[in-house]
C-alpha atoms as a PDB file:
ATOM      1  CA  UNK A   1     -13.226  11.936  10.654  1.00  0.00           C
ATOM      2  CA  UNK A   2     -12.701  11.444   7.112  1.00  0.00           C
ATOM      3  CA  UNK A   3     -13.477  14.394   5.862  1.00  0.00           C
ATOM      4  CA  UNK A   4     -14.841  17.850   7.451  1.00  0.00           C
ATOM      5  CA  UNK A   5     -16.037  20.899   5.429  1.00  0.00           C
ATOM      6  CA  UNK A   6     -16.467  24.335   7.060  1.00  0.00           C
ATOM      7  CA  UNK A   7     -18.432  27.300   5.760  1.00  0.00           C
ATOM      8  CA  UNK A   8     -18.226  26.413   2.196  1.00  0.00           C
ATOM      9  CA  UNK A   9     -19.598  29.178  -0.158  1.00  0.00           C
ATOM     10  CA  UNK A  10     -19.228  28.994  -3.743  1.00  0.00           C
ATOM     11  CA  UNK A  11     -21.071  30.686  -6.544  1.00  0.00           C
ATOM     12  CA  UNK A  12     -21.050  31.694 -10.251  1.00  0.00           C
ATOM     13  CA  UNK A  13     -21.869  35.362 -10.814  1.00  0.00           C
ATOM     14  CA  UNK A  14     -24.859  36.339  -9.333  1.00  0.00           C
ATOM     15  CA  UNK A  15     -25.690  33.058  -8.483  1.00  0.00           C
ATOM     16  CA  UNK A  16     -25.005  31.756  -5.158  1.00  0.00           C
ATOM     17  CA  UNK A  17     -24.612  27.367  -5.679  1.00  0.00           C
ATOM     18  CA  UNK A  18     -23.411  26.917  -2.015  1.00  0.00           C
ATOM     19  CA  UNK A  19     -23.371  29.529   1.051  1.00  0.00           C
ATOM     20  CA  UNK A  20     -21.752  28.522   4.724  1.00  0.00           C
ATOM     21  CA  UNK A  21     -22.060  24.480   3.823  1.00  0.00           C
ATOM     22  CA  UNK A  22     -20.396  22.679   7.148  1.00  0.00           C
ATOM     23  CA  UNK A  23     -20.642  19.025   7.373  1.00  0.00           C
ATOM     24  CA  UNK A  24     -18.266  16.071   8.792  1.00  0.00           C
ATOM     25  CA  UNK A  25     -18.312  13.052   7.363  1.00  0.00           C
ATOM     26  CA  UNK A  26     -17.036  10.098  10.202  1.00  0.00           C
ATOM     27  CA  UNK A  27     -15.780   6.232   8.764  1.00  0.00           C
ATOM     28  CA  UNK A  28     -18.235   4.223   8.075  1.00  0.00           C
ATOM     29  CA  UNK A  29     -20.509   6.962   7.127  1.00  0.00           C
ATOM     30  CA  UNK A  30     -21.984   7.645   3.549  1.00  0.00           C
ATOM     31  CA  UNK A  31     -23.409  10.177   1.492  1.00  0.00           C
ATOM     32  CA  UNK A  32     -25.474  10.778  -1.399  1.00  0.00           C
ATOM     33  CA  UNK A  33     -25.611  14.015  -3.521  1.00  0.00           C
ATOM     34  CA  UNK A  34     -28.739  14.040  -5.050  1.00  0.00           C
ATOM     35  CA  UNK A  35     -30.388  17.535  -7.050  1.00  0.00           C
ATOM     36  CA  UNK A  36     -31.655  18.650 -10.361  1.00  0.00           C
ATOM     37  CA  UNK A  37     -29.425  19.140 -13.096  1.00  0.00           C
ATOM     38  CA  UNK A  38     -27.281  22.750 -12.736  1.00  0.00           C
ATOM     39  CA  UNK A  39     -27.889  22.365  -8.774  1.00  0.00           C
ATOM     40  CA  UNK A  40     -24.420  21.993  -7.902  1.00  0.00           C
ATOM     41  CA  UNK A  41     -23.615  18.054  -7.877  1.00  0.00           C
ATOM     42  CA  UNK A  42     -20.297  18.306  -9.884  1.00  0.00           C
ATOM     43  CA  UNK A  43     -19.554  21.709  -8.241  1.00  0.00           C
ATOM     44  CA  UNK A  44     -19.572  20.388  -5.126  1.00  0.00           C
ATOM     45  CA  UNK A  45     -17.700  17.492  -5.975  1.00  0.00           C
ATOM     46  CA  UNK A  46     -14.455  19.231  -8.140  1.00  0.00           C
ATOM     47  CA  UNK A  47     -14.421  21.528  -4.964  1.00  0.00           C
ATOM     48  CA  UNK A  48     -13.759  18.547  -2.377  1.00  0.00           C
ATOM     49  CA  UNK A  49     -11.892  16.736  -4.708  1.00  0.00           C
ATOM     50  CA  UNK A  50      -9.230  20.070  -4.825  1.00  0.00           C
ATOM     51  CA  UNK A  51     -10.128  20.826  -8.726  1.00  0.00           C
ATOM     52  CA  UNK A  52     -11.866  24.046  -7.759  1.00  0.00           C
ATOM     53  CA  UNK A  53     -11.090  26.280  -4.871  1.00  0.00           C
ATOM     54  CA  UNK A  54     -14.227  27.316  -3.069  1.00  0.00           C
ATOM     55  CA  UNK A  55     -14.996  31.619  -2.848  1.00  0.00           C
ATOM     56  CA  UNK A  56     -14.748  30.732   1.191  1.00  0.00           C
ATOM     57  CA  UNK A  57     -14.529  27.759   3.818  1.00  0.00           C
ATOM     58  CA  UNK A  58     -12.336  24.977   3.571  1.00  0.00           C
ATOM     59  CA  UNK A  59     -12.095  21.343   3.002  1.00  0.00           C
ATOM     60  CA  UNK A  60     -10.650  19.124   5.206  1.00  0.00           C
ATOM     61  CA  UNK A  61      -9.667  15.827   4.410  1.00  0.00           C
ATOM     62  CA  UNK A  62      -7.940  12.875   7.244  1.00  0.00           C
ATOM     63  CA  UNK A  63      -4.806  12.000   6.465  1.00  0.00           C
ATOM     64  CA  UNK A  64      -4.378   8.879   4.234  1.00  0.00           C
ATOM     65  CA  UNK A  65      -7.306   9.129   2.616  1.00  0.00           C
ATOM     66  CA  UNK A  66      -7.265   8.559  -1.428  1.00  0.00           C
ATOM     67  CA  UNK A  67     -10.112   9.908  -3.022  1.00  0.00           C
ATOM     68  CA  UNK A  68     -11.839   8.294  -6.600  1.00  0.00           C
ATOM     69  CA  UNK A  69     -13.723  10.453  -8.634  1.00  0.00           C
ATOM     70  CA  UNK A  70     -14.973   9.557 -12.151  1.00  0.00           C
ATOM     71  CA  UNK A  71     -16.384  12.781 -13.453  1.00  0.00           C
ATOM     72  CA  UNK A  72     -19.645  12.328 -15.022  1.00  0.00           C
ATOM     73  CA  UNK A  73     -18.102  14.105 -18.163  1.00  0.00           C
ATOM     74  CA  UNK A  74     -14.420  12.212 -18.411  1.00  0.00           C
ATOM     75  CA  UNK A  75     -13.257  11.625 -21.939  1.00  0.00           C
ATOM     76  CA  UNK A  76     -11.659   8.184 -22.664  1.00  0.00           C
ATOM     77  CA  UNK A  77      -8.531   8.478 -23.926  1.00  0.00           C
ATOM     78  CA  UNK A  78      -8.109   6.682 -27.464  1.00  0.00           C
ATOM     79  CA  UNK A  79      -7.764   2.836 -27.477  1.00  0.00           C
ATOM     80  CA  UNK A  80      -9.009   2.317 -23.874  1.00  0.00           C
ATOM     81  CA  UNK A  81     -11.985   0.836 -23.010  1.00  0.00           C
ATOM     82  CA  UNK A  82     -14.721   2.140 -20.598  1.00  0.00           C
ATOM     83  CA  UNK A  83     -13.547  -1.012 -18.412  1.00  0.00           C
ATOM     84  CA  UNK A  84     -10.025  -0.105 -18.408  1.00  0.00           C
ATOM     85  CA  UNK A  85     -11.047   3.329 -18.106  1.00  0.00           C
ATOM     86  CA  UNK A  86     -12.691   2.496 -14.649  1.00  0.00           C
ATOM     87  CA  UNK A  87     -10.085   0.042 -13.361  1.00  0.00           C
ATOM     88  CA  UNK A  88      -7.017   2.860 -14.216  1.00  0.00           C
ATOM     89  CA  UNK A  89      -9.097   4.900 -10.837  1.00  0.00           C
ATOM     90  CA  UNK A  90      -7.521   1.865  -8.858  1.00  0.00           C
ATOM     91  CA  UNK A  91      -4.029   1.576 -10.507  1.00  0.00           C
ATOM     92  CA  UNK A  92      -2.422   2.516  -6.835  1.00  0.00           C
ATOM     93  CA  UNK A  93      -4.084  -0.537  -5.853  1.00  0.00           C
ATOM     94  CA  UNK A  94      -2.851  -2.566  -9.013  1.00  0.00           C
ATOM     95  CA  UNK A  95       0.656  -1.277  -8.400  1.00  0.00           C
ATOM     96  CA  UNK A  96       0.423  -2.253  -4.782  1.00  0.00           C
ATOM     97  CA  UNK A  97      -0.493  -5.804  -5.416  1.00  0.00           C
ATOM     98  CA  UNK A  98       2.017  -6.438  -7.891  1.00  0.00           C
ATOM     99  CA  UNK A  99       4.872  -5.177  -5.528  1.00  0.00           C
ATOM    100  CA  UNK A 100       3.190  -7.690  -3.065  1.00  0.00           C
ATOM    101  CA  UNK A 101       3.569 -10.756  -4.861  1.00  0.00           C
ATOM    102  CA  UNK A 102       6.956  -9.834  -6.089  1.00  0.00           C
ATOM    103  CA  UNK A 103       7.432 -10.137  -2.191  1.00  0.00           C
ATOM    104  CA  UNK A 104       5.237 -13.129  -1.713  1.00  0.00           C
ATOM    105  CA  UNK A 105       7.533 -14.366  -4.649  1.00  0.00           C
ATOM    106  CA  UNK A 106      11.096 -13.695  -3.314  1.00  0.00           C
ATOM    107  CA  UNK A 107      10.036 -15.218   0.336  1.00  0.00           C
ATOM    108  CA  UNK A 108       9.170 -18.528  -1.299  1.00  0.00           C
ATOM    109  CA  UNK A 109      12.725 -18.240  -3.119  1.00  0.00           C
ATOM    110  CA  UNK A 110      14.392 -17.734   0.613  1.00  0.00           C
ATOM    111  CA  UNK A 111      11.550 -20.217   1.935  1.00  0.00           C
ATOM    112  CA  UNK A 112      13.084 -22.909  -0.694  1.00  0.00           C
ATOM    113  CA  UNK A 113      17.199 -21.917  -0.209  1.00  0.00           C
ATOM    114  CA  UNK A 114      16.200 -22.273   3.974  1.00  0.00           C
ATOM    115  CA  UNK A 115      14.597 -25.661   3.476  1.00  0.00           C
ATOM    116  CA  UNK A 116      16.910 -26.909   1.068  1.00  0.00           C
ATOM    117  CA  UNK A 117      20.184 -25.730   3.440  1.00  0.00           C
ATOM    118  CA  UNK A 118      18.236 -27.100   6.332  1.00  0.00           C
ATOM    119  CA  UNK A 119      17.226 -30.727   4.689  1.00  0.00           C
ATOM    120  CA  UNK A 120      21.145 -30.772   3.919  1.00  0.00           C
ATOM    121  CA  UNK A 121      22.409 -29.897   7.653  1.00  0.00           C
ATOM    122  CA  UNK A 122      19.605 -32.788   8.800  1.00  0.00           C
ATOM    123  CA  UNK A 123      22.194 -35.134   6.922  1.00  0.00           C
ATOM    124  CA  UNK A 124      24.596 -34.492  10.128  1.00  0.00           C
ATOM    125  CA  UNK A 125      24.236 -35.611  13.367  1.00  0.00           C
ATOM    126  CA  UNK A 126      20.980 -33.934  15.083  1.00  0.00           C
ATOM    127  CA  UNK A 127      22.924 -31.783  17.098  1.00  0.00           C
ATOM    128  CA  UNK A 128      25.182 -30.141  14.588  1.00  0.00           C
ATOM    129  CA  UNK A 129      21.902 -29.657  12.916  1.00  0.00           C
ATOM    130  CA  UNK A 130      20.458 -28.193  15.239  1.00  0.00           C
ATOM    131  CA  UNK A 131      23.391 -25.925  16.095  1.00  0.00           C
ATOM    132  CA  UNK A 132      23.530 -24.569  12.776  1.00  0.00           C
ATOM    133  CA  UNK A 133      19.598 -23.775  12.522  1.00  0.00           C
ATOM    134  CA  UNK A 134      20.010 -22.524  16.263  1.00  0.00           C
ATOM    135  CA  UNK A 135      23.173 -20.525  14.943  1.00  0.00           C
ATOM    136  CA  UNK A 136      24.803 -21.505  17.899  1.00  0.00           C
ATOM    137  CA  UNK A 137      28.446 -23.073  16.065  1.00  0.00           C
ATOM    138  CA  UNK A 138      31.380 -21.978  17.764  1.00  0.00           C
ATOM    139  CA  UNK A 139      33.788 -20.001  15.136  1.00  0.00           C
ATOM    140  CA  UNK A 140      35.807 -22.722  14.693  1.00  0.00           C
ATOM    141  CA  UNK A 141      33.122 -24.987  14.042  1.00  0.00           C
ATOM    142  CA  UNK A 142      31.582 -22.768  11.777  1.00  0.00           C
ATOM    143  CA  UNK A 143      34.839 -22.681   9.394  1.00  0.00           C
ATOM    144  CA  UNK A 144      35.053 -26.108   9.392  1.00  0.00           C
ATOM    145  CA  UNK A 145      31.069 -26.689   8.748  1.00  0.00           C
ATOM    146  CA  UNK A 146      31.737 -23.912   6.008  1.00  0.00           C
ATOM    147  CA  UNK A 147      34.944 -26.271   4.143  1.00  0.00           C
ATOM    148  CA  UNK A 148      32.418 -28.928   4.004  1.00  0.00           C
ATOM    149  CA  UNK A 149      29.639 -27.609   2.383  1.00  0.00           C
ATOM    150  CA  UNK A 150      29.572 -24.149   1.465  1.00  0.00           C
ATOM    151  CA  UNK A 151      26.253 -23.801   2.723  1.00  0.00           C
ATOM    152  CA  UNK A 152      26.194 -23.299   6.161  1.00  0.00           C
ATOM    153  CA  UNK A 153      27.507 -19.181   6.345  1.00  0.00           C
ATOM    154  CA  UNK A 154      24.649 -18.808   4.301  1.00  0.00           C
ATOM    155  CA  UNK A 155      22.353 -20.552   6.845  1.00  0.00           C
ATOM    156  CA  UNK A 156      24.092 -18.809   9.067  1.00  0.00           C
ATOM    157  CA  UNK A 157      23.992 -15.294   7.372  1.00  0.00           C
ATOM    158  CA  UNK A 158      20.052 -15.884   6.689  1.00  0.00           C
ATOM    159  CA  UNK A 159      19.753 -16.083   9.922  1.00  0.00           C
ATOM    160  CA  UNK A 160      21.828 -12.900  11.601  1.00  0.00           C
ATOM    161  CA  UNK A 161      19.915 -10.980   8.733  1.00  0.00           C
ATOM    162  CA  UNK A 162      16.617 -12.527  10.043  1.00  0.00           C
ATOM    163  CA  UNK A 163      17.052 -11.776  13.861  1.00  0.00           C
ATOM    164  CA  UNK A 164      18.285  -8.446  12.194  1.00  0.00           C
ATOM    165  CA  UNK A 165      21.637  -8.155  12.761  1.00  0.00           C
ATOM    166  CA  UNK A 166      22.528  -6.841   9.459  1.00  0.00           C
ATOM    167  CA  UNK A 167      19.120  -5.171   8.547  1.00  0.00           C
ATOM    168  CA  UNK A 168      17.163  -2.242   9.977  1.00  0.00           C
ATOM    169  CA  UNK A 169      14.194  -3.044   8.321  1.00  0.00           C
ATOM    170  CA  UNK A 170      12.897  -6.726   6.791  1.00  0.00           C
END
């Protein structure tokens, strides 16, 4: 369920718009509001859309659900366009892509410092190589790998940090 409306009644004066409206509306599903001008339309919508509390009922919507609504009569603010306008309705989305490829951007920065430590340990012998990727060095091998290089306890820490030794959450 994505969103479910019970008993809705809503009116202006005398003038009932809505009286004991229930309806559910299930993923997947769509609607249309269609009416003659003064019917309702925008009524309806600013009351499911929280801008107007119905007279009686309630409205119901699933958790996580964002709701868009352009109102027919929305002013644009000075200097923006009607395209900018529309696109501000999915700045959440905007804002959530950004913070993705500053992710996307900092994993191909660890990507490069892993491949770049790991091209450098290939210059050993195999198996010392393969210890440190396998972070399997004794301590005192580890100190010694450490004197040579610099590198390796950060290898080594990138590794702890990405079985999760030192982090609760990656």
């Amino acid at each position: 369920m994505i969103l479910n409306v019970k008993n809705l009644t809503h009116g202006f004066g005398d003038r009932a718009i809505f009286d004991n409206v229930s309806f559910r509306l299930l993923k997947g599903e769509h609607i249309g509001l269609i009416g003659a001008n003064g019917e309702g339309k925008s009524t309806f919508m600013n009351i499911i859309t929280g801008k107007l509390t119905p007279d009686e009922g309630t409205v119901e919507w699933a958790k996580n659900v964002r709701v868009g609504y352009l109102d027919q009569h929305t002013e644009l603010k000075k200097g923006m366009t009607v395209r900018e306008t529309l696109a501000s309705a999915f700045a959440f989305l905007f804002d959530l892509e950004e913070q993705m490829n500053q992710m996307y951007d900092k994993m191909a920065d660890a990507r490069r410092v892993l491949d770049w430590d790991a091209q450098f340990a290939c210059a050993l012998d195999p198996e010392t190589a393969k210890a440190i990727r396998d972070d399997r060095l004794p301590e005192d091998d580890h100190s010694e790998a450490c004197s040579m290089c610099g590198k390796f306890c950060a290898v080594r820490s990138m590794n702890k940090a990405l079985a999760g030794e030192y982090i609760d959450i990656l």
